[in-house]
C-alpha atoms as a PDB file:
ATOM      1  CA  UNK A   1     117.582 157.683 143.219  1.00  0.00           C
ATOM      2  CA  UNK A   2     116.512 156.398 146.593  1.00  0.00           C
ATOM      3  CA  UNK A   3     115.390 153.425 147.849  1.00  0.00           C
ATOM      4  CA  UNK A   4     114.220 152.535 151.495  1.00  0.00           C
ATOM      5  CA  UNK A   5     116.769 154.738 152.113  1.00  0.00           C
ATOM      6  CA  UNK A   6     119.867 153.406 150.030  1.00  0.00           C
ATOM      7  CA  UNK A   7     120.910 155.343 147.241  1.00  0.00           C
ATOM      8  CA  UNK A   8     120.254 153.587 143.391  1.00  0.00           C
ATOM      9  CA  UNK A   9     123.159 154.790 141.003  1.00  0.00           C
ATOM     10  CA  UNK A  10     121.149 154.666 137.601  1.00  0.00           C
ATOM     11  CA  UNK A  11     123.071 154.047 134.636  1.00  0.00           C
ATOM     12  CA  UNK A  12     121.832 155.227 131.278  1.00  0.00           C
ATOM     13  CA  UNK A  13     120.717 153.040 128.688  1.00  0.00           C
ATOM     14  CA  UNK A  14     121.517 153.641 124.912  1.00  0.00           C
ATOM     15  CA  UNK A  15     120.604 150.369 123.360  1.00  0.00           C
ATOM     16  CA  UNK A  16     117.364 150.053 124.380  1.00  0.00           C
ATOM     17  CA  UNK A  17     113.894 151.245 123.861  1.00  0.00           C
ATOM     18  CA  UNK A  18     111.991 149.831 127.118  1.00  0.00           C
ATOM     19  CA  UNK A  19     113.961 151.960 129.631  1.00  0.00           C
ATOM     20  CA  UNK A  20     116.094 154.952 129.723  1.00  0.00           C
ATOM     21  CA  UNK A  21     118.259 154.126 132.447  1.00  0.00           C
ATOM     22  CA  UNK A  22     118.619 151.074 135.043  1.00  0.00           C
ATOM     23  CA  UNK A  23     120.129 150.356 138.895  1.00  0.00           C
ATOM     24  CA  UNK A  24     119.965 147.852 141.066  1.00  0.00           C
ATOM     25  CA  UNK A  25     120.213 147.950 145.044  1.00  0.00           C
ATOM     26  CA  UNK A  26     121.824 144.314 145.781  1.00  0.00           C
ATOM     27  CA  UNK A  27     120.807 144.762 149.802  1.00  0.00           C
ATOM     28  CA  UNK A  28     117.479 144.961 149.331  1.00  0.00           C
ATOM     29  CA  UNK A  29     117.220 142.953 145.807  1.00  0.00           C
ATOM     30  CA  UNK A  30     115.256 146.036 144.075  1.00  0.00           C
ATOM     31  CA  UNK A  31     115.588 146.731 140.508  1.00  0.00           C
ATOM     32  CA  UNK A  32     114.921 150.344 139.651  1.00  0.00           C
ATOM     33  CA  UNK A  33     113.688 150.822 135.771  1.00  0.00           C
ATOM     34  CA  UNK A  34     113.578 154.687 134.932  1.00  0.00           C
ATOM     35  CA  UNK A  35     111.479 155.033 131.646  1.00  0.00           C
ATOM     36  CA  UNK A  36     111.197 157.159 128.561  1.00  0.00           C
ATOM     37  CA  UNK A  37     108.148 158.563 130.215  1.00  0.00           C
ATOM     38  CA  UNK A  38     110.022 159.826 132.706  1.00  0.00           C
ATOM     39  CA  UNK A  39     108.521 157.490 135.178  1.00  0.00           C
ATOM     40  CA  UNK A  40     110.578 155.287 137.444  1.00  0.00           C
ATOM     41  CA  UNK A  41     109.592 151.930 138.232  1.00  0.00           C
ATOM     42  CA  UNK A  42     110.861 149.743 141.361  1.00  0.00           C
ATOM     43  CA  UNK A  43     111.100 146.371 140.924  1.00  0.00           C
ATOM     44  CA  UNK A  44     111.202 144.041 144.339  1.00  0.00           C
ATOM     45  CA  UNK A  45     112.608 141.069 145.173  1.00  0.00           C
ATOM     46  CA  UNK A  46     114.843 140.725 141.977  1.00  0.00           C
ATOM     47  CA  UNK A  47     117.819 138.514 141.720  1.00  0.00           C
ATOM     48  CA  UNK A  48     121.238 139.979 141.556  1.00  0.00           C
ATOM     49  CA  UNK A  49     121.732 137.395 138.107  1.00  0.00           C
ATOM     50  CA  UNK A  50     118.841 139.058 136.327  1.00  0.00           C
ATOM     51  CA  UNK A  51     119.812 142.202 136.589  1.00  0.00           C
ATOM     52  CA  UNK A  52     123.640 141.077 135.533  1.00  0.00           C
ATOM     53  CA  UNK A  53     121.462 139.455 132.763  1.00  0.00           C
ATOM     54  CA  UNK A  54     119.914 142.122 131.960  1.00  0.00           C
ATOM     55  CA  UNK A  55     122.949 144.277 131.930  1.00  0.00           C
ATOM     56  CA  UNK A  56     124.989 142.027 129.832  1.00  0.00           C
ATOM     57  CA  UNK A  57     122.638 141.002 127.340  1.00  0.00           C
ATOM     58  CA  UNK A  58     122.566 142.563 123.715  1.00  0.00           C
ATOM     59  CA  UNK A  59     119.174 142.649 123.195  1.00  0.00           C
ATOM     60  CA  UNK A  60     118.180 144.126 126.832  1.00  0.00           C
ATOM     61  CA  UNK A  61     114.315 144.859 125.446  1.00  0.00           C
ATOM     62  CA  UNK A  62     113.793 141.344 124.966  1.00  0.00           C
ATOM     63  CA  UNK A  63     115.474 139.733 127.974  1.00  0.00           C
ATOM     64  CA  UNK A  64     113.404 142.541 130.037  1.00  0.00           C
ATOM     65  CA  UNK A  65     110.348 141.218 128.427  1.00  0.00           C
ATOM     66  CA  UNK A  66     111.233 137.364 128.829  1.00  0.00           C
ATOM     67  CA  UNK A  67     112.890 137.394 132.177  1.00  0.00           C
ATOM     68  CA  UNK A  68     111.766 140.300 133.953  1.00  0.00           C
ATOM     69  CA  UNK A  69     108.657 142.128 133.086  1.00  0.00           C
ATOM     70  CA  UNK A  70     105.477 141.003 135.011  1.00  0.00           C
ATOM     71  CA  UNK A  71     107.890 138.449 137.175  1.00  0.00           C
ATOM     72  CA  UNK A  72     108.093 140.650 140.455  1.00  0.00           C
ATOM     73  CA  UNK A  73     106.118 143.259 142.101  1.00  0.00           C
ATOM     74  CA  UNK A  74     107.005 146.596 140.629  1.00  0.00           C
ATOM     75  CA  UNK A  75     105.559 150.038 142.057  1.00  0.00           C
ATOM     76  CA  UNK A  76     106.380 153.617 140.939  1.00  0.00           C
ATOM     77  CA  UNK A  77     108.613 155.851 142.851  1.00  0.00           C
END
């Protein structure tokens, strides 16, 4: 996955129904969400400790949905 020209390694996601796989470009503080849809979502202007948040949480739907979702300007790719 690319990203204003940085490559996004996506890592899968097994215990969760939001998202199918998540990365996270720490230069340019994007999130990158790809859904079960098969869309992929780019989140801007995310801080490194919510995606580490999101990453280390057990319940990653509901920390999305509390922490993340509708908190930064997300486009598709």
């Amino acid at each position: 996955m690319e990203t204003q020209g940085q490559s996004v390694k996506l890592v899968p996601m097994t215990d969760t129904e939001a998202f199918e796989a998540v990365g996270y470009d720490t230069a340019a503080r994007c999130l990158v969400l790809k859904l079960h849809d098969g869309t992929t979502i780019r989140m801007e202007k995310v801080p490194q400790f919510r995606y580490q948040g999101l990453m280390g949480s057990p319940r990653k739907d509901a920390y999305f949905r509390a922490f993340i979702k509708g908190q930064f300007l997300s486009k598709p790719v």
